[in-house]
Protein backbone atom coordinates (compact mmCIF):
# COMPACT_ATOMS: atom_id res chain seq x y z
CA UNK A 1 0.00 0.00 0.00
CA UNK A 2 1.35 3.57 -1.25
CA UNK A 3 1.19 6.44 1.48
CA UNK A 4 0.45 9.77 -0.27
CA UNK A 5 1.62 12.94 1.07
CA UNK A 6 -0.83 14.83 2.99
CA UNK A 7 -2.41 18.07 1.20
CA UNK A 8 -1.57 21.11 3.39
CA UNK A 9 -4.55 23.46 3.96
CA UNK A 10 -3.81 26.89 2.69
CA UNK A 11 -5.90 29.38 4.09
CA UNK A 12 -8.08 31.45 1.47
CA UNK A 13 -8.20 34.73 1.06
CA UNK A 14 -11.69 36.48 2.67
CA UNK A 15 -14.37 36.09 0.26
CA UNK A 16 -12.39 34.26 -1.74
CA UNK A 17 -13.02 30.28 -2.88
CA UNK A 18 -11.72 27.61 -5.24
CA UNK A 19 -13.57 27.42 -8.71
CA UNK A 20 -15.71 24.35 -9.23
CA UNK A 21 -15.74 25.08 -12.91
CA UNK A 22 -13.55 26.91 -15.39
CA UNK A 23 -14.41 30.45 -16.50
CA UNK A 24 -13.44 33.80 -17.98
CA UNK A 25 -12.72 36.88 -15.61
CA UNK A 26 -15.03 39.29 -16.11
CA UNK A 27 -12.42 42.64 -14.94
CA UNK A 28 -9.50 41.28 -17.37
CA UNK A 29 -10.99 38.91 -20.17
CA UNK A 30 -8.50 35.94 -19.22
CA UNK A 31 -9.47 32.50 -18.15
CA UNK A 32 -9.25 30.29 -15.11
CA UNK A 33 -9.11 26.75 -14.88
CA UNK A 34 -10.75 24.95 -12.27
CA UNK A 35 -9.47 24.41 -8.98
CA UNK A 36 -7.74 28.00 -9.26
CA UNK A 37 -8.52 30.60 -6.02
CA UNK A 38 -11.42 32.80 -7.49
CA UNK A 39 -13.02 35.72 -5.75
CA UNK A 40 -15.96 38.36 -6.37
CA UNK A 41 -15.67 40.51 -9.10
CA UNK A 42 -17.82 43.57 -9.70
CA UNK A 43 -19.99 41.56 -12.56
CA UNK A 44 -19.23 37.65 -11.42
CA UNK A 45 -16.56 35.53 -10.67
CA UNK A 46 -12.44 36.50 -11.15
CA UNK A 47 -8.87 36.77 -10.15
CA UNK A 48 -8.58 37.83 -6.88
CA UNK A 49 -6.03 40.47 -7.90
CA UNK A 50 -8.73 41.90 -10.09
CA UNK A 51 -11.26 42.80 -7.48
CA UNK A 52 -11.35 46.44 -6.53
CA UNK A 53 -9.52 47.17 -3.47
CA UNK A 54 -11.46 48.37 -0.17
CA UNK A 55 -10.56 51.98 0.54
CA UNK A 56 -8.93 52.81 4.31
CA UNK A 57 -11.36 55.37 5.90
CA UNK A 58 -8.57 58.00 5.08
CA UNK A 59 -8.88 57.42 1.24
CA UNK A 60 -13.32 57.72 1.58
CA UNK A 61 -12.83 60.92 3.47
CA UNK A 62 -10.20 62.22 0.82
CA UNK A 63 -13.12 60.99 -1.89
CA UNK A 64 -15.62 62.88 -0.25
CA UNK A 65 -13.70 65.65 0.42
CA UNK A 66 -12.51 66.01 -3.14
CA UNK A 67 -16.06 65.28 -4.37
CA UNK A 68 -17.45 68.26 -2.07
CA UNK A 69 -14.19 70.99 -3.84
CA UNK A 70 -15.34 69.59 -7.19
CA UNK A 71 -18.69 70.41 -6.98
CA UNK A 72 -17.98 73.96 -5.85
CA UNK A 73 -20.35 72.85 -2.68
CA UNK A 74 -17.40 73.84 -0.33
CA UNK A 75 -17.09 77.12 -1.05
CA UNK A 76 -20.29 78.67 -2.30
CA UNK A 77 -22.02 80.04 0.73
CA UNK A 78 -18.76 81.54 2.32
CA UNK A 79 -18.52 85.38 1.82
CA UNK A 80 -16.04 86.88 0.25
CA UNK A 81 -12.64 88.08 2.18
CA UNK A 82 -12.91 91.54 3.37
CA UNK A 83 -8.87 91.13 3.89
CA UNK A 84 -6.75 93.90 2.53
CA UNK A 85 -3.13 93.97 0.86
CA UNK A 86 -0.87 94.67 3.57
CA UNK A 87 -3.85 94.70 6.15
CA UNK A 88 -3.94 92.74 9.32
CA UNK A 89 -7.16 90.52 9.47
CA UNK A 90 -7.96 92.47 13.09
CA UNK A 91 -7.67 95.86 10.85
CA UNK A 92 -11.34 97.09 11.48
CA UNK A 93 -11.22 99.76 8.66
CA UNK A 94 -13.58 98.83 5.69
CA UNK A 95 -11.84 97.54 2.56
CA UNK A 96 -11.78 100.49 -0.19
């Protein structure tokens, strides 16, 4: 009787799982054979290095933030600066 090696078990990747089937990545057009580590893709099944990446709360607040300056929304309903050239902003005299 022949002793086979014992598979190791390699943890997957979160949301990630092996493909019962071949198939055809839906983010970069290439295929995968079956048995390959597949994970959710924005319209199906793919590679797990083309799934979009989560963004660190750092990177959503920089989206918003940018999103916000874009759309002007930031700075519409500030007034304008009644600062003068060579003025301190305390100066109490009325701009000219």
């Amino acid at each position: 009787m022949k002793k086979t090696a014992a598979k190791k078990a390699v943890p997957l990747p979160r949301g990630s799982l092996w493909a019962a089937y071949g198939g055809t990545c839906p983010a970069c057009f290439k295929d995968y054979a079956k048995g390959e580590v597949v994970t959710k893709v924005t319209e199906g099944w793919g590679h797990p290095g083309c799934a979009p990446r989560g963004l660190s709360a750092a990177e959503r607040e920089f989206a918003r933030n940018m999103a916000r300056i874009e759309s002007g929304e930031t700075f519409r309903g500030r007034k304008p600066s009644d600062w003068r050239r060579g003025a301190s902003p305390s100066s109490t005299r009325p701009a000219r």
